[in-house]
N, C-alpha and C. Protein backbone atom coordinates (compact mmCIF):
# COMPACT_ATOMS: atom_id res chain seq x y z
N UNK A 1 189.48 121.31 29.53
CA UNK A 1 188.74 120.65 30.59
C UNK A 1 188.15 119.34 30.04
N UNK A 2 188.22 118.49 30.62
CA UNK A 2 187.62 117.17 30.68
C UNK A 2 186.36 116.83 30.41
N UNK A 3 185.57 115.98 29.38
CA UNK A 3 184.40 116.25 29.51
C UNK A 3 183.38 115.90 30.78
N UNK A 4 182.38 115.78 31.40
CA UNK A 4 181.78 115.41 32.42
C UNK A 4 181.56 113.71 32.26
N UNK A 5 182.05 112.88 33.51
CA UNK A 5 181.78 111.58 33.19
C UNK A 5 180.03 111.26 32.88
N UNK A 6 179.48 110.39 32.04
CA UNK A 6 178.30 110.45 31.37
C UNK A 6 177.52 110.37 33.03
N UNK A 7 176.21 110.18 32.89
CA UNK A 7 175.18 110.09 33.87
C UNK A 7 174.67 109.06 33.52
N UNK A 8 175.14 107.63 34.17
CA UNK A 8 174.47 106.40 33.63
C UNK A 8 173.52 106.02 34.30
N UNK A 9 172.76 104.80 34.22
CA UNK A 9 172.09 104.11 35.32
C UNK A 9 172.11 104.26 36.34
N UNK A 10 173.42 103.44 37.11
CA UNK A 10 173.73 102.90 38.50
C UNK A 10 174.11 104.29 39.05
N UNK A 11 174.40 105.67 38.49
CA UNK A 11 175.02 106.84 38.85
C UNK A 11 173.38 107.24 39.26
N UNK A 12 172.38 107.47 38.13
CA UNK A 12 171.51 107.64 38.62
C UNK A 12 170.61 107.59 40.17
N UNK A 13 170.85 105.84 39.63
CA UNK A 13 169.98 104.92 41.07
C UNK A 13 171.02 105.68 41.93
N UNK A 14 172.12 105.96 42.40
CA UNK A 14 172.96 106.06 43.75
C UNK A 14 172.34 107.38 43.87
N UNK A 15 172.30 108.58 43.02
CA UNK A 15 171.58 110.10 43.67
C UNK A 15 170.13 109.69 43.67
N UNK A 16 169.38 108.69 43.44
CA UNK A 16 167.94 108.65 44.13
C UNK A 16 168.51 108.06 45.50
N UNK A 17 169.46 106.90 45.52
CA UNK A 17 169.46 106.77 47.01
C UNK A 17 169.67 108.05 47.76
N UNK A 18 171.11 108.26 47.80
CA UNK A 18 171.90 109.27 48.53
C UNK A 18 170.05 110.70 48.74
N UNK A 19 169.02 111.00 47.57
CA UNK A 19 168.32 111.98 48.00
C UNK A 19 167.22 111.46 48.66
N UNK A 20 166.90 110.27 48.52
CA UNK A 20 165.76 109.80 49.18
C UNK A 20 166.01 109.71 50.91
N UNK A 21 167.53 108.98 50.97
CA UNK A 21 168.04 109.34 52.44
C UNK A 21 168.57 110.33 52.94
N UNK A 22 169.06 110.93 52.49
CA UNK A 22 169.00 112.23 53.23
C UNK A 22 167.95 113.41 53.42
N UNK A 23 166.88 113.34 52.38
CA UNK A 23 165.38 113.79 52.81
C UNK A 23 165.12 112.78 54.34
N UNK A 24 164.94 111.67 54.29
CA UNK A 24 164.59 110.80 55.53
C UNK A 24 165.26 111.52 56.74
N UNK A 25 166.76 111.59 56.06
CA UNK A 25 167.16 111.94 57.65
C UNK A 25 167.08 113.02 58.37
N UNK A 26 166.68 114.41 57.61
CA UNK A 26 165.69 115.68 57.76
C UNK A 26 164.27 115.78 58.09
N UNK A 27 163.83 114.65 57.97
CA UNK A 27 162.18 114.99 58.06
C UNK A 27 161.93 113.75 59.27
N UNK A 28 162.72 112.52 59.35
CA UNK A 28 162.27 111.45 60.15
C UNK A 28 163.77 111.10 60.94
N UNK A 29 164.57 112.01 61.67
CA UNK A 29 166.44 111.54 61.94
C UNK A 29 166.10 110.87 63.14
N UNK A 30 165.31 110.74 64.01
CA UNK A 30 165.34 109.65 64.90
C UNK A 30 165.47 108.19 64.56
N UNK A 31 165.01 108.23 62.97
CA UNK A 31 165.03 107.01 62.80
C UNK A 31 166.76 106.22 62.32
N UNK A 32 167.51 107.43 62.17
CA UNK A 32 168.90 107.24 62.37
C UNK A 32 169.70 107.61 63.40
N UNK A 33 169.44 108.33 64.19
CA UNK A 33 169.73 108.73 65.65
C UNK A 33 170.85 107.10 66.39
N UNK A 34 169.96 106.82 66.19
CA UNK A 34 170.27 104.95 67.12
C UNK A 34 171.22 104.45 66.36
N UNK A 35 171.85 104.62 65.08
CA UNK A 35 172.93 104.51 64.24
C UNK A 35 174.05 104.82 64.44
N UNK A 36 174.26 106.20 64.85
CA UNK A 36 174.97 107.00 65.18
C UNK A 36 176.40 106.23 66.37
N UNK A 37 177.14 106.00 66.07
CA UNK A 37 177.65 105.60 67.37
C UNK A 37 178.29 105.66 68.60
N UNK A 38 177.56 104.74 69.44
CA UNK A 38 177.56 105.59 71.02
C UNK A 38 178.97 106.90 71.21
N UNK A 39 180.02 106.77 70.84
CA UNK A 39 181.06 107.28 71.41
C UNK A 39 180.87 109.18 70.54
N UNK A 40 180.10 108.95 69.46
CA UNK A 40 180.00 110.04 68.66
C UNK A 40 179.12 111.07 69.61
N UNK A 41 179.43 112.32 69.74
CA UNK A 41 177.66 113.00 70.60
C UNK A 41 177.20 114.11 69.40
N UNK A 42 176.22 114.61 69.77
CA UNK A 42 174.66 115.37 68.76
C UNK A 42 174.35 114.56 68.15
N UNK A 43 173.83 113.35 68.20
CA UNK A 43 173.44 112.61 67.50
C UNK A 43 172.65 113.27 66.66
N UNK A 44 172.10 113.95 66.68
CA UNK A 44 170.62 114.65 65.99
C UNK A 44 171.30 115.66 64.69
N UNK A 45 172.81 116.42 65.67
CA UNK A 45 173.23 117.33 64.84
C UNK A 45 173.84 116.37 63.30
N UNK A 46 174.87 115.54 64.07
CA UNK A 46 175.36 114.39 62.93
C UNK A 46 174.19 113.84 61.77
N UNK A 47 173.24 113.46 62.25
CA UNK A 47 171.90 112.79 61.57
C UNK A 47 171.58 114.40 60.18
N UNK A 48 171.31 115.45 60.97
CA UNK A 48 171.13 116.29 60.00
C UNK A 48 171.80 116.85 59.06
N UNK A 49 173.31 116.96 59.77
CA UNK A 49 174.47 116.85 58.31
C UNK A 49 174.74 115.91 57.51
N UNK A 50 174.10 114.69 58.07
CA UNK A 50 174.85 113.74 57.24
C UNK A 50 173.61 113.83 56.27
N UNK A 51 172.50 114.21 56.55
CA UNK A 51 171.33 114.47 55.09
C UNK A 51 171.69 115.28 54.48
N UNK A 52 171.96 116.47 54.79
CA UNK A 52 172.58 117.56 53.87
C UNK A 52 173.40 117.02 53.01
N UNK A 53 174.21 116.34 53.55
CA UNK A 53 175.58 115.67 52.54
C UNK A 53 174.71 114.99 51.88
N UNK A 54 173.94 114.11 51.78
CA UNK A 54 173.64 113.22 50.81
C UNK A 54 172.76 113.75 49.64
N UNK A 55 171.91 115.00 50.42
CA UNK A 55 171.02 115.48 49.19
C UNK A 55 171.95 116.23 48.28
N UNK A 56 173.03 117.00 48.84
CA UNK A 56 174.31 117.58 48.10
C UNK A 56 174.63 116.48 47.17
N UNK A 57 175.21 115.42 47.81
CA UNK A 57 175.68 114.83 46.58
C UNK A 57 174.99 114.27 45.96
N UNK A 58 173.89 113.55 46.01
CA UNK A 58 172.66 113.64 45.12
C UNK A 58 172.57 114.39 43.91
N UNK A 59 172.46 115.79 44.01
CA UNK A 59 172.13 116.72 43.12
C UNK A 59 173.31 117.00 42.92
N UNK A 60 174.47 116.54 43.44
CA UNK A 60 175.90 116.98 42.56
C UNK A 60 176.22 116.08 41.29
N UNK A 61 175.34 114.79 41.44
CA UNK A 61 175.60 113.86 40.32
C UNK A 61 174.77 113.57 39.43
N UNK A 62 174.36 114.44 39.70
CA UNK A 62 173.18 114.88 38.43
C UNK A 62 173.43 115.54 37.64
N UNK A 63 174.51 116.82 37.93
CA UNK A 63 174.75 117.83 37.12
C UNK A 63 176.31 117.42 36.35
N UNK A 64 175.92 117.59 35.40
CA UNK A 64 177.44 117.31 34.70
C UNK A 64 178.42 117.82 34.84
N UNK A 65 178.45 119.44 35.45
CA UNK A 65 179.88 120.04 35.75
C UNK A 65 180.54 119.84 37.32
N UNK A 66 179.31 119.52 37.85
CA UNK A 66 179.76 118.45 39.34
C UNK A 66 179.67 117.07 39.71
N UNK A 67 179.42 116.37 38.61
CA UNK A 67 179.53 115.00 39.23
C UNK A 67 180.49 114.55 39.56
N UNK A 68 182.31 114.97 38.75
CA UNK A 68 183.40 113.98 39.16
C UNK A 68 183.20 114.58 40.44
N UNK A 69 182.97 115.88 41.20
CA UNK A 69 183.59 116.06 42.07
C UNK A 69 182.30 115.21 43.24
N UNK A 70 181.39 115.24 42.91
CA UNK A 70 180.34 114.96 43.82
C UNK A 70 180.55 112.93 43.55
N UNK A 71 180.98 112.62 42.47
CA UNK A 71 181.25 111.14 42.90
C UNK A 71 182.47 110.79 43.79
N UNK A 72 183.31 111.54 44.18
CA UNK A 72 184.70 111.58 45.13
C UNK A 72 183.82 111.95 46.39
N UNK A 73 183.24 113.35 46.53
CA UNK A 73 182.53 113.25 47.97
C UNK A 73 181.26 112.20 48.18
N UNK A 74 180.14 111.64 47.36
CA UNK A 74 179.52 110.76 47.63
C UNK A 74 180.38 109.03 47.98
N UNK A 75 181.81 108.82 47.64
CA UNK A 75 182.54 107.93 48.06
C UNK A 75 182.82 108.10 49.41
N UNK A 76 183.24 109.03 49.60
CA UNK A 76 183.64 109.80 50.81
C UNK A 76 182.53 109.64 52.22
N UNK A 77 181.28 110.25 51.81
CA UNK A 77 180.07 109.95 52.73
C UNK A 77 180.23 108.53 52.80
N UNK A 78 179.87 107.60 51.66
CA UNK A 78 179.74 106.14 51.99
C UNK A 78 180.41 105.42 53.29
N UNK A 79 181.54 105.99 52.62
CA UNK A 79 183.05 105.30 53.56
C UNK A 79 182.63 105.94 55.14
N UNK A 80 182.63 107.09 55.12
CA UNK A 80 182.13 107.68 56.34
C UNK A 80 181.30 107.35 57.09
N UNK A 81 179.95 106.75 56.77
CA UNK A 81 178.87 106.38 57.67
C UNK A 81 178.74 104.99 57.82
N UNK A 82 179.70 104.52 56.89
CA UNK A 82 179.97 102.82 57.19
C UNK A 82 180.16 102.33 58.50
N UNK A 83 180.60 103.30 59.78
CA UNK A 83 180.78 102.95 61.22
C UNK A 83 179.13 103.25 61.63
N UNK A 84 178.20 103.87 61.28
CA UNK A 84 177.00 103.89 61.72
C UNK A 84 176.26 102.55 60.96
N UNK A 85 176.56 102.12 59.82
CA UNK A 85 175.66 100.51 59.38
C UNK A 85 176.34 99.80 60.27
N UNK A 86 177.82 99.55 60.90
CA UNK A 86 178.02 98.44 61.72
C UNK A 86 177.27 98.43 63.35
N UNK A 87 177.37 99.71 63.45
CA UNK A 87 176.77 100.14 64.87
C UNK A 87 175.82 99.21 65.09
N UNK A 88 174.97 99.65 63.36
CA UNK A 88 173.14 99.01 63.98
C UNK A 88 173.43 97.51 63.95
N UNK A 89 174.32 97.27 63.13
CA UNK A 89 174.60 95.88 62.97
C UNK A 89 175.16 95.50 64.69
N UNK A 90 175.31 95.59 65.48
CA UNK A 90 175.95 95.25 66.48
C UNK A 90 174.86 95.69 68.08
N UNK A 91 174.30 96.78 67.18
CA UNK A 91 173.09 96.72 68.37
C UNK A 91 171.92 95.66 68.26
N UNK A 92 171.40 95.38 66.56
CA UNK A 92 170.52 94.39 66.86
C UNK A 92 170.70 93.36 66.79
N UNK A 93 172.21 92.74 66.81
CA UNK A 93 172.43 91.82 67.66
C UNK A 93 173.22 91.17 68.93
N UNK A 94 172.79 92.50 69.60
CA UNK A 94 172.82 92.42 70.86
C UNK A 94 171.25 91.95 71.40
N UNK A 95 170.49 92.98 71.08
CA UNK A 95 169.08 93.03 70.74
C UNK A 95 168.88 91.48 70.78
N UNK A 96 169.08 90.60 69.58
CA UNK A 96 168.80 89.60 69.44
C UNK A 96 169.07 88.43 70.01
N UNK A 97 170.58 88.82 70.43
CA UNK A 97 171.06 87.74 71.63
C UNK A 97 170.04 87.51 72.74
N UNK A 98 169.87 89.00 73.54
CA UNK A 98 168.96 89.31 74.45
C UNK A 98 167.61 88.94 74.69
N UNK A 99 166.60 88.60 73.14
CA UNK A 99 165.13 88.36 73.02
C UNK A 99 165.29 87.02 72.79
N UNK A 100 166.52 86.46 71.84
CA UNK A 100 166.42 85.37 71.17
C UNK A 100 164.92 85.13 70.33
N UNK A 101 163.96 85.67 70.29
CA UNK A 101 162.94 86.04 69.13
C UNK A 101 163.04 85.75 67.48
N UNK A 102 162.45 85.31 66.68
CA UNK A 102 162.57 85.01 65.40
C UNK A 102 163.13 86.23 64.73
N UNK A 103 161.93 86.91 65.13
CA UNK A 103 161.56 88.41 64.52
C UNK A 103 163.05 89.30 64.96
N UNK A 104 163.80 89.53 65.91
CA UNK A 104 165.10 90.19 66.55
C UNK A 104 166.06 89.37 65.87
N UNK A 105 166.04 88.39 65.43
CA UNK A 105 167.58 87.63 64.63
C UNK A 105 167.16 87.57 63.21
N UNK A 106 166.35 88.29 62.68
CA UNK A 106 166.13 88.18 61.17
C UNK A 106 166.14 89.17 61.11
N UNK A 107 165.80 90.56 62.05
CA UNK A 107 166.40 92.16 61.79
C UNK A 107 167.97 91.98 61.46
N UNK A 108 168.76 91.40 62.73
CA UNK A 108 169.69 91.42 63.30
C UNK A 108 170.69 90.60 61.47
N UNK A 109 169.84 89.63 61.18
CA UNK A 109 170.80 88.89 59.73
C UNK A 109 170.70 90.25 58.63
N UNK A 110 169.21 90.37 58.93
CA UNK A 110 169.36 91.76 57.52
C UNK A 110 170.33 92.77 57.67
N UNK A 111 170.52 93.22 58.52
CA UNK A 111 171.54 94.47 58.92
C UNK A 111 173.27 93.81 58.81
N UNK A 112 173.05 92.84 58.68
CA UNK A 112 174.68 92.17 58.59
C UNK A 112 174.42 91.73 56.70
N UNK A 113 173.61 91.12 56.38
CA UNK A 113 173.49 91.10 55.14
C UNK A 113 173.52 92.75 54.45
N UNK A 114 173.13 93.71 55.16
CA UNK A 114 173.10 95.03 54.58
C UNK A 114 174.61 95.62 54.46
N UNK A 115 175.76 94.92 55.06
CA UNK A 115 176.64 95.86 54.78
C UNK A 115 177.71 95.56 54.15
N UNK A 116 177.87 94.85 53.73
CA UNK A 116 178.77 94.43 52.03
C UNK A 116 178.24 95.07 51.04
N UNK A 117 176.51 95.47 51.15
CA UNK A 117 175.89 96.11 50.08
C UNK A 117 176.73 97.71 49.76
N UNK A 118 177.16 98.34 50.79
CA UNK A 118 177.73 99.76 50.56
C UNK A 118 178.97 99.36 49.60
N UNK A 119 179.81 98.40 49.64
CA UNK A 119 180.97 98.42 48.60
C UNK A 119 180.45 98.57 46.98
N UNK A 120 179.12 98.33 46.85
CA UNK A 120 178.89 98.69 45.27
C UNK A 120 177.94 99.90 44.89
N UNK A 121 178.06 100.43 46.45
CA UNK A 121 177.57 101.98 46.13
C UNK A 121 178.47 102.77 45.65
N UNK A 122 180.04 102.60 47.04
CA UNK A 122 181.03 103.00 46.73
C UNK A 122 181.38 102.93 45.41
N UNK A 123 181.89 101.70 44.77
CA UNK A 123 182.38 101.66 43.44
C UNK A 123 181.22 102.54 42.44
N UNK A 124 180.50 102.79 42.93
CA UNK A 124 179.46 103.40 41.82
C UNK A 124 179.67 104.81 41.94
N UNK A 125 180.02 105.12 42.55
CA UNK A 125 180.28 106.83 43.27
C UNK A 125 181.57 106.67 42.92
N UNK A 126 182.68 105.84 42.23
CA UNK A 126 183.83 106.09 42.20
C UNK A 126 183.62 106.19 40.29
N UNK A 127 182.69 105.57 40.04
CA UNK A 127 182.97 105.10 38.53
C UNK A 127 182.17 107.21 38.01
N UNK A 128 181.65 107.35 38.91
CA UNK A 128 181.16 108.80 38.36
C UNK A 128 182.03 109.96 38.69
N UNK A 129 183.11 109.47 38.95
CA UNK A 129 183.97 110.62 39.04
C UNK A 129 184.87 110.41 37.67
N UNK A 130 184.67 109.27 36.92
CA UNK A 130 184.98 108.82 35.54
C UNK A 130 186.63 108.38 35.84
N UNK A 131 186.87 107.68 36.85
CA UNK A 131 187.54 106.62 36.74
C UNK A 131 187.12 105.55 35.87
């Protein structure tokens, strides 16, 4: 057997993300609810699995005899909820079209600036499966 790919830094930082959000989305999921997108339904149910998954893989990449496998499914989630960051990206700027407001087109830039950010989660969840 292979040894376990090490537990570096950036492997680290990604299971504080992946557990910090998926606690959020168990204790506060309305606040991802609106993410969710329209054509998907339980929004609430989706919101609560998709925390489960993240605290899973969280604590899968922590442990050395599950991280390759938990850095393949934490790639996996990424890729997966990438249609819920565009969603919001597309609702608040609709949102913003609509108010034309300072405050509604500087949500609306952050949420478009926010989603190129998931490609170096991904690669980080790929490098812990010890590719």
């Amino acid at each position: 057997m292979a040894p376990a790919p090490p537990l570096t830094r950036d492997v680290a930082g990604l299971a504080t993300i992946l557990a910090t959000s998926g606690v959020i989305h168990l204790v506060r999921p309305e606040v991802y609810e609106g993410m969710v997108p329209h054509v998907l339904p339980r929004k609430r149910l989706l919101v609560h699995a998709s925390g489960v998954l993240e605290i899973a893989c969280a604590a899968g990449l922590l442990v050395p005899s599950t991280r390759k496998a938990a850095g393949w499914a934490s790639a996996a989630l990424l890729v997966g909820v990438f249609p819920a960051n565009v969603q919001m990206s597309v609702d608040h700027g609709k949102r913003a079209a609509r108010r034309g407001d300072t405050g509604s087109r500087a949500t609306f830039a952050a949420t478009v600036a926010r989603l190129p950010l998931q490609w170096p989660l991904i690669r980080t969840a790929l490098r812990a499966t010890g590719r």
